[in-house]
PDB file of N, CA and C in Angstrom:
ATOM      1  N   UNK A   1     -16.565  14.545 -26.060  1.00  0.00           N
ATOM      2  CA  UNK A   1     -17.035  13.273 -25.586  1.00  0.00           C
ATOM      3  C   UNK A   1     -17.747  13.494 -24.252  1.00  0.00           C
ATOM      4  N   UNK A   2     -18.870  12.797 -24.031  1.00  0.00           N
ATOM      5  CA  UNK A   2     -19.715  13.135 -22.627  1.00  0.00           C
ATOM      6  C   UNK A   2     -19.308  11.737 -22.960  1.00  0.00           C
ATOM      7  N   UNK A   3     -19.675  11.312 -20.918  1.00  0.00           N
ATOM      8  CA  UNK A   3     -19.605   9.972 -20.120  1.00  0.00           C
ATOM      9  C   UNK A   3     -20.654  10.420 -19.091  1.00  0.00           C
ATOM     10  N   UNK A   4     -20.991   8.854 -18.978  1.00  0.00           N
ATOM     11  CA  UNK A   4     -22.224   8.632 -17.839  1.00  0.00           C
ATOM     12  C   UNK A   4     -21.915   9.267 -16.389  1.00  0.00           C
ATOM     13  N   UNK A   5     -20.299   8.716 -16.322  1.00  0.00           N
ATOM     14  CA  UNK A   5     -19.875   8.937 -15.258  1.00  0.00           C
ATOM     15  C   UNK A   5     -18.416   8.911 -14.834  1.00  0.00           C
ATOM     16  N   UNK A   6     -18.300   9.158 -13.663  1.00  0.00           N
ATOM     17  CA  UNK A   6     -16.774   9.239 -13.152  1.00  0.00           C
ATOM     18  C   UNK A   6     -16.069   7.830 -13.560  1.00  0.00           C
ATOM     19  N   UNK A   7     -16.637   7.463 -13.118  1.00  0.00           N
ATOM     20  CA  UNK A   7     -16.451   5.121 -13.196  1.00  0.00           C
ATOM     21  C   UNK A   7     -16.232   5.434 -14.727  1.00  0.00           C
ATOM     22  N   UNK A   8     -17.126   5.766 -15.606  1.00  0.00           N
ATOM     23  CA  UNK A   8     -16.383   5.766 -16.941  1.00  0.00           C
ATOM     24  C   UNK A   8     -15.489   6.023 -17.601  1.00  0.00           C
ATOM     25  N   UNK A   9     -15.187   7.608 -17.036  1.00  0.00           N
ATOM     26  CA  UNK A   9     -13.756   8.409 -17.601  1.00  0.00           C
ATOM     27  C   UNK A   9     -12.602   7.665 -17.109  1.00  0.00           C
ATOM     28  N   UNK A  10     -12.446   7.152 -15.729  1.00  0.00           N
ATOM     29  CA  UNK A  10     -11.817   6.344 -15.137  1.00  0.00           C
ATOM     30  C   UNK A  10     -11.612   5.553 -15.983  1.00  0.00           C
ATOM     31  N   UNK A  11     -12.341   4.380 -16.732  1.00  0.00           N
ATOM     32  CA  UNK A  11     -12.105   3.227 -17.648  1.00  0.00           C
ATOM     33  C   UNK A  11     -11.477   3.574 -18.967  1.00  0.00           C
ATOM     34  N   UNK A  12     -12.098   5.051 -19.606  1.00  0.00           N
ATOM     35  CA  UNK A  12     -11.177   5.497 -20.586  1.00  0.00           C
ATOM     36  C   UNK A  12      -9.788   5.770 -20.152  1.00  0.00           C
ATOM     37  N   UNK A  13      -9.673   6.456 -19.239  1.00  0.00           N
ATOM     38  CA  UNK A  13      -8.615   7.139 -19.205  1.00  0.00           C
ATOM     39  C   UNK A  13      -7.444   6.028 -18.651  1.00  0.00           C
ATOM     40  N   UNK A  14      -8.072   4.873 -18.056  1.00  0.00           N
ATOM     41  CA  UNK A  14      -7.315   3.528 -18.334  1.00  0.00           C
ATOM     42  C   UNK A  14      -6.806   3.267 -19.233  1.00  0.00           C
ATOM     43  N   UNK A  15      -7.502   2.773 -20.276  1.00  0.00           N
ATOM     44  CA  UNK A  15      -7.528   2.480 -21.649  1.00  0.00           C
ATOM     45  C   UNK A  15      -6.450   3.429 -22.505  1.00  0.00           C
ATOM     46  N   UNK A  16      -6.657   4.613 -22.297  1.00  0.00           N
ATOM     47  CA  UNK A  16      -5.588   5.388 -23.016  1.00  0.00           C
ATOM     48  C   UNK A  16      -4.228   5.596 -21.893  1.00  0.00           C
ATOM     49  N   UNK A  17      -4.155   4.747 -20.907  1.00  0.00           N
ATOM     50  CA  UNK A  17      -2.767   5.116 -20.280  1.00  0.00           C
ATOM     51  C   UNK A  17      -2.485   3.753 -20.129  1.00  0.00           C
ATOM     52  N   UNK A  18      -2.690   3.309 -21.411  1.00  0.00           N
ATOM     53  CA  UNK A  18      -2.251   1.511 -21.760  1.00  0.00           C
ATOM     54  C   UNK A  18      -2.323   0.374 -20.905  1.00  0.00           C
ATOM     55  N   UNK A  19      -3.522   0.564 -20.417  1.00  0.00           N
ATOM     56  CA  UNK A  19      -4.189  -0.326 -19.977  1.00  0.00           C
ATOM     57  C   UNK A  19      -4.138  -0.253 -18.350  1.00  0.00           C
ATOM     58  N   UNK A  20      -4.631  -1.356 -17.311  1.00  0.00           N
ATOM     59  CA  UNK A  20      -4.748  -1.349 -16.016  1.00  0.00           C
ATOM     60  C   UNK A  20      -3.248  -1.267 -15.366  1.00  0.00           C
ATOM     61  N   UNK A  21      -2.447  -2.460 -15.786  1.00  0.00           N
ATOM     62  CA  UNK A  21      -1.282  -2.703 -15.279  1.00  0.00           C
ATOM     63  C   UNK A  21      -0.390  -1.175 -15.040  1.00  0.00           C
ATOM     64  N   UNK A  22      -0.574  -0.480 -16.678  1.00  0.00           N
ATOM     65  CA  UNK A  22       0.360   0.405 -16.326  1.00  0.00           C
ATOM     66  C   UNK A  22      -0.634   1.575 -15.635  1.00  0.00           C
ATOM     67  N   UNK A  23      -1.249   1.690 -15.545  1.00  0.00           N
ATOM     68  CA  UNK A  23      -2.709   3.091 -15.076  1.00  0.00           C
ATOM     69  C   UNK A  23      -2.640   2.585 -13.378  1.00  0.00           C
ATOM     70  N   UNK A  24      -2.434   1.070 -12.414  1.00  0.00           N
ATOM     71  CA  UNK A  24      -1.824   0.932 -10.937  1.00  0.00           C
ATOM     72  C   UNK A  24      -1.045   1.622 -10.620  1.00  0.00           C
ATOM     73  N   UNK A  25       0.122   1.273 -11.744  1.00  0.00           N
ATOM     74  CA  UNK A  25       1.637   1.299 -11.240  1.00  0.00           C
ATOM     75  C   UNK A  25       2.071   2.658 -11.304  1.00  0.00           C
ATOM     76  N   UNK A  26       1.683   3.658 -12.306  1.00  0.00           N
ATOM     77  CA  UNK A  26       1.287   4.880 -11.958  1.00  0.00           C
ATOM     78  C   UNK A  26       0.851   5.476 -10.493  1.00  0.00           C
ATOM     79  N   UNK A  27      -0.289   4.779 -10.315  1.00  0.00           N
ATOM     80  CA  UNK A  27      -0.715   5.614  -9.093  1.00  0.00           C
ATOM     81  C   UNK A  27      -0.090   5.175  -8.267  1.00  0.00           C
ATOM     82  N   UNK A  28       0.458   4.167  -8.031  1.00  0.00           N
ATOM     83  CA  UNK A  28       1.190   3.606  -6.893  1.00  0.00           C
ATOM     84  C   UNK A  28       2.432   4.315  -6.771  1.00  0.00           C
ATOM     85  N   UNK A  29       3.166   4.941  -8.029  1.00  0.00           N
ATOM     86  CA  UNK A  29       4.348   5.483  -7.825  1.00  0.00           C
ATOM     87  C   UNK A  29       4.131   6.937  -7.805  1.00  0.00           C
ATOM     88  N   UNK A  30       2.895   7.630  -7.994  1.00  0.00           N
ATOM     89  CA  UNK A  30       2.480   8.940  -7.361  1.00  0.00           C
ATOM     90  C   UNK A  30       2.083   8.970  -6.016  1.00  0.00           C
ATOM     91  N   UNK A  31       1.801   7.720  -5.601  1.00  0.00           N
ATOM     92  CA  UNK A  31       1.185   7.861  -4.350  1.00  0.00           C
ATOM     93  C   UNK A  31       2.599   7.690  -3.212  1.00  0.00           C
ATOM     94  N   UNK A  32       3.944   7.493  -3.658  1.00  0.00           N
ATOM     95  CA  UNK A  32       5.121   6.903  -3.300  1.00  0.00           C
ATOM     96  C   UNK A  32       5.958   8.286  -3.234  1.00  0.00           C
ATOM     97  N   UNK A  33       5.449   9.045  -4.375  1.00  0.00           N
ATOM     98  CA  UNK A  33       6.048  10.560  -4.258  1.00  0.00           C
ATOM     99  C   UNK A  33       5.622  11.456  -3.411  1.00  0.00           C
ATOM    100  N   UNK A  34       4.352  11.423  -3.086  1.00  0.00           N
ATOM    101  CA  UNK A  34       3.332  11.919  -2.343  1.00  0.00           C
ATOM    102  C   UNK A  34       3.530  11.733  -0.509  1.00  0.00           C
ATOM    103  N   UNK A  35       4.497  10.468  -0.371  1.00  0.00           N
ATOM    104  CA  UNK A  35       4.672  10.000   0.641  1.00  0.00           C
ATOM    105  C   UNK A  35       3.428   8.826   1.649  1.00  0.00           C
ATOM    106  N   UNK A  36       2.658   8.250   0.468  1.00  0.00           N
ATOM    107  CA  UNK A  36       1.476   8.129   0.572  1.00  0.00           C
ATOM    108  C   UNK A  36       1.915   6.392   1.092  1.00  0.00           C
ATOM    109  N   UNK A  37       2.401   6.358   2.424  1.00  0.00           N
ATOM    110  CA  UNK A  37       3.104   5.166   2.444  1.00  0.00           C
ATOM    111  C   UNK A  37       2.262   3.732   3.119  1.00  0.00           C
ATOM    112  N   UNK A  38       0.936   4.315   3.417  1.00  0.00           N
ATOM    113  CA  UNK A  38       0.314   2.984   3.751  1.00  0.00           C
ATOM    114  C   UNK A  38      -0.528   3.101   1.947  1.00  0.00           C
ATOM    115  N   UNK A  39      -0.615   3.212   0.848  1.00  0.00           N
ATOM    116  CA  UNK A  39      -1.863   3.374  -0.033  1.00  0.00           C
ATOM    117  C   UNK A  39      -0.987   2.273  -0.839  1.00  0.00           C
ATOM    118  N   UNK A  40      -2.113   1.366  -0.848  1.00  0.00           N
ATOM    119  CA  UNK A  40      -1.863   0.543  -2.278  1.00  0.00           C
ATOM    120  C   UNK A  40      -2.933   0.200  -3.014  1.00  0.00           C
ATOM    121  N   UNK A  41      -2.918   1.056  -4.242  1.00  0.00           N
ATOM    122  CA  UNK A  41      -3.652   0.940  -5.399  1.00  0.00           C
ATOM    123  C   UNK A  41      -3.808  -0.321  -6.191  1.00  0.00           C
ATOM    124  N   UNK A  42      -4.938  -0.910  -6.098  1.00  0.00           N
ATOM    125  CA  UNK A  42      -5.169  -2.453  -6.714  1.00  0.00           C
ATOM    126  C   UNK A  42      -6.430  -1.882  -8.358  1.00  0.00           C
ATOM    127  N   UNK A  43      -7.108  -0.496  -7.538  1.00  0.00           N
ATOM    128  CA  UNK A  43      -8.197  -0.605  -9.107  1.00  0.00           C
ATOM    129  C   UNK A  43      -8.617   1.255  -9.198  1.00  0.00           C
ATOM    130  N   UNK A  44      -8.012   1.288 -10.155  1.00  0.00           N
ATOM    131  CA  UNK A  44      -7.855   2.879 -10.620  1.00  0.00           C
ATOM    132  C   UNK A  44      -9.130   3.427  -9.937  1.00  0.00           C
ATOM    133  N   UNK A  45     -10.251   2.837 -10.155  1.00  0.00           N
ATOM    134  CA  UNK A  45     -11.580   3.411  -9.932  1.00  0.00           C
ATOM    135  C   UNK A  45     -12.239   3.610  -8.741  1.00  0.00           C
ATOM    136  N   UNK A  46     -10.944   2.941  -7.776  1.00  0.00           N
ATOM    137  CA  UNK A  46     -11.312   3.095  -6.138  1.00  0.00           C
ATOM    138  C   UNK A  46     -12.273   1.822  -5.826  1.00  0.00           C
ATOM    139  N   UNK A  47     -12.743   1.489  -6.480  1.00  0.00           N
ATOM    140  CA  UNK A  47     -13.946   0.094  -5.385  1.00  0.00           C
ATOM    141  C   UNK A  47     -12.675  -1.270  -5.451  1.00  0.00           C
ATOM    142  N   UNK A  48     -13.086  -1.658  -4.303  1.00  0.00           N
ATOM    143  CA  UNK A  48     -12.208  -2.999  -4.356  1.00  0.00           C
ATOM    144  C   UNK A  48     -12.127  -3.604  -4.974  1.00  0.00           C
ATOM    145  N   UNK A  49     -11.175  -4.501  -5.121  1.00  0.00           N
ATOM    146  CA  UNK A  49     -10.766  -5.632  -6.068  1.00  0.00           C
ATOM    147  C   UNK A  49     -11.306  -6.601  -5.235  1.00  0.00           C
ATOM    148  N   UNK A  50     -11.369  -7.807  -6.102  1.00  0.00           N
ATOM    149  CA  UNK A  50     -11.870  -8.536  -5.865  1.00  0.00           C
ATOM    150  C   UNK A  50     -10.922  -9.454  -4.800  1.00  0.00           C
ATOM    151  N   UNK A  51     -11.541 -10.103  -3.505  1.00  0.00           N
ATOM    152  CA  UNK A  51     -11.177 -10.607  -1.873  1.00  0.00           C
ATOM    153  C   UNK A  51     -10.365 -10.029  -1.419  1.00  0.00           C
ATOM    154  N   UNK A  52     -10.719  -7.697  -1.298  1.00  0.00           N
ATOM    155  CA  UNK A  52     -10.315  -7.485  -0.830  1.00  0.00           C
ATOM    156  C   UNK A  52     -11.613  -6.568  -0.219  1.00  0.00           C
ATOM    157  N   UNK A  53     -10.873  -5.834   0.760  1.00  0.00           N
ATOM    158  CA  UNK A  53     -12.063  -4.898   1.554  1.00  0.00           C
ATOM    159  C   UNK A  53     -11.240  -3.842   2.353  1.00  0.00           C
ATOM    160  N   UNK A  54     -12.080  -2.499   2.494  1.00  0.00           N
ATOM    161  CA  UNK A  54     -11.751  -1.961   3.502  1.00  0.00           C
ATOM    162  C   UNK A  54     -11.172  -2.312   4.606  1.00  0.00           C
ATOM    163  N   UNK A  55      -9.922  -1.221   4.838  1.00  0.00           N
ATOM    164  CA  UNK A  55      -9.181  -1.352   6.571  1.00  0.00           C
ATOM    165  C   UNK A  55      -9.706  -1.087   7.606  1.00  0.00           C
ATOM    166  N   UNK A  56     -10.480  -1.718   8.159  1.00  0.00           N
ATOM    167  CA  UNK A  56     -11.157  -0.328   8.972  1.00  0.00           C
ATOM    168  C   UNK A  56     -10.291  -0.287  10.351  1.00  0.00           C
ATOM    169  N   UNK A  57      -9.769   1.184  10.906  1.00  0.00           N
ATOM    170  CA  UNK A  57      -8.933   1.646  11.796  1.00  0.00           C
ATOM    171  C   UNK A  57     -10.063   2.070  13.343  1.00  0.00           C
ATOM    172  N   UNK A  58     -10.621   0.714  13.534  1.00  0.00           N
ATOM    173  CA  UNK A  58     -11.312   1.551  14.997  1.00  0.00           C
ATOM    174  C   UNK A  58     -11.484   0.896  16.178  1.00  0.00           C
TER     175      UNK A  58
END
């Protein structure tokens, strides 16, 4: 299988890890193992969700 792009495999690989809900909660609980304690994952594909935005720290 070829894809256009990263953004795509991302959407498959959603899709085959049963959908969004469980493909978050995943990363959220790798990112929890990781010690990754400010990261909260809202969209597998990294661009914001919708009325949210970058933190910016400056």
């Amino acid at each position: 299988m070829f894809l256009r792009s990263g953004n795509d495999a991302v959407h498959v690989l959603t899709s085959m890890n049963n959908g969004l809900r469980q493909t978050v909660k995943d990363m959220n609980d790798h990112a929890a193992d990781l010690q990754a304690l400010d990261t909260n994952v809202v969209s597998p594909d990294g661009y914001d969700a919708r009325g949210r935005s970058p933190r910016r720290t400056t």
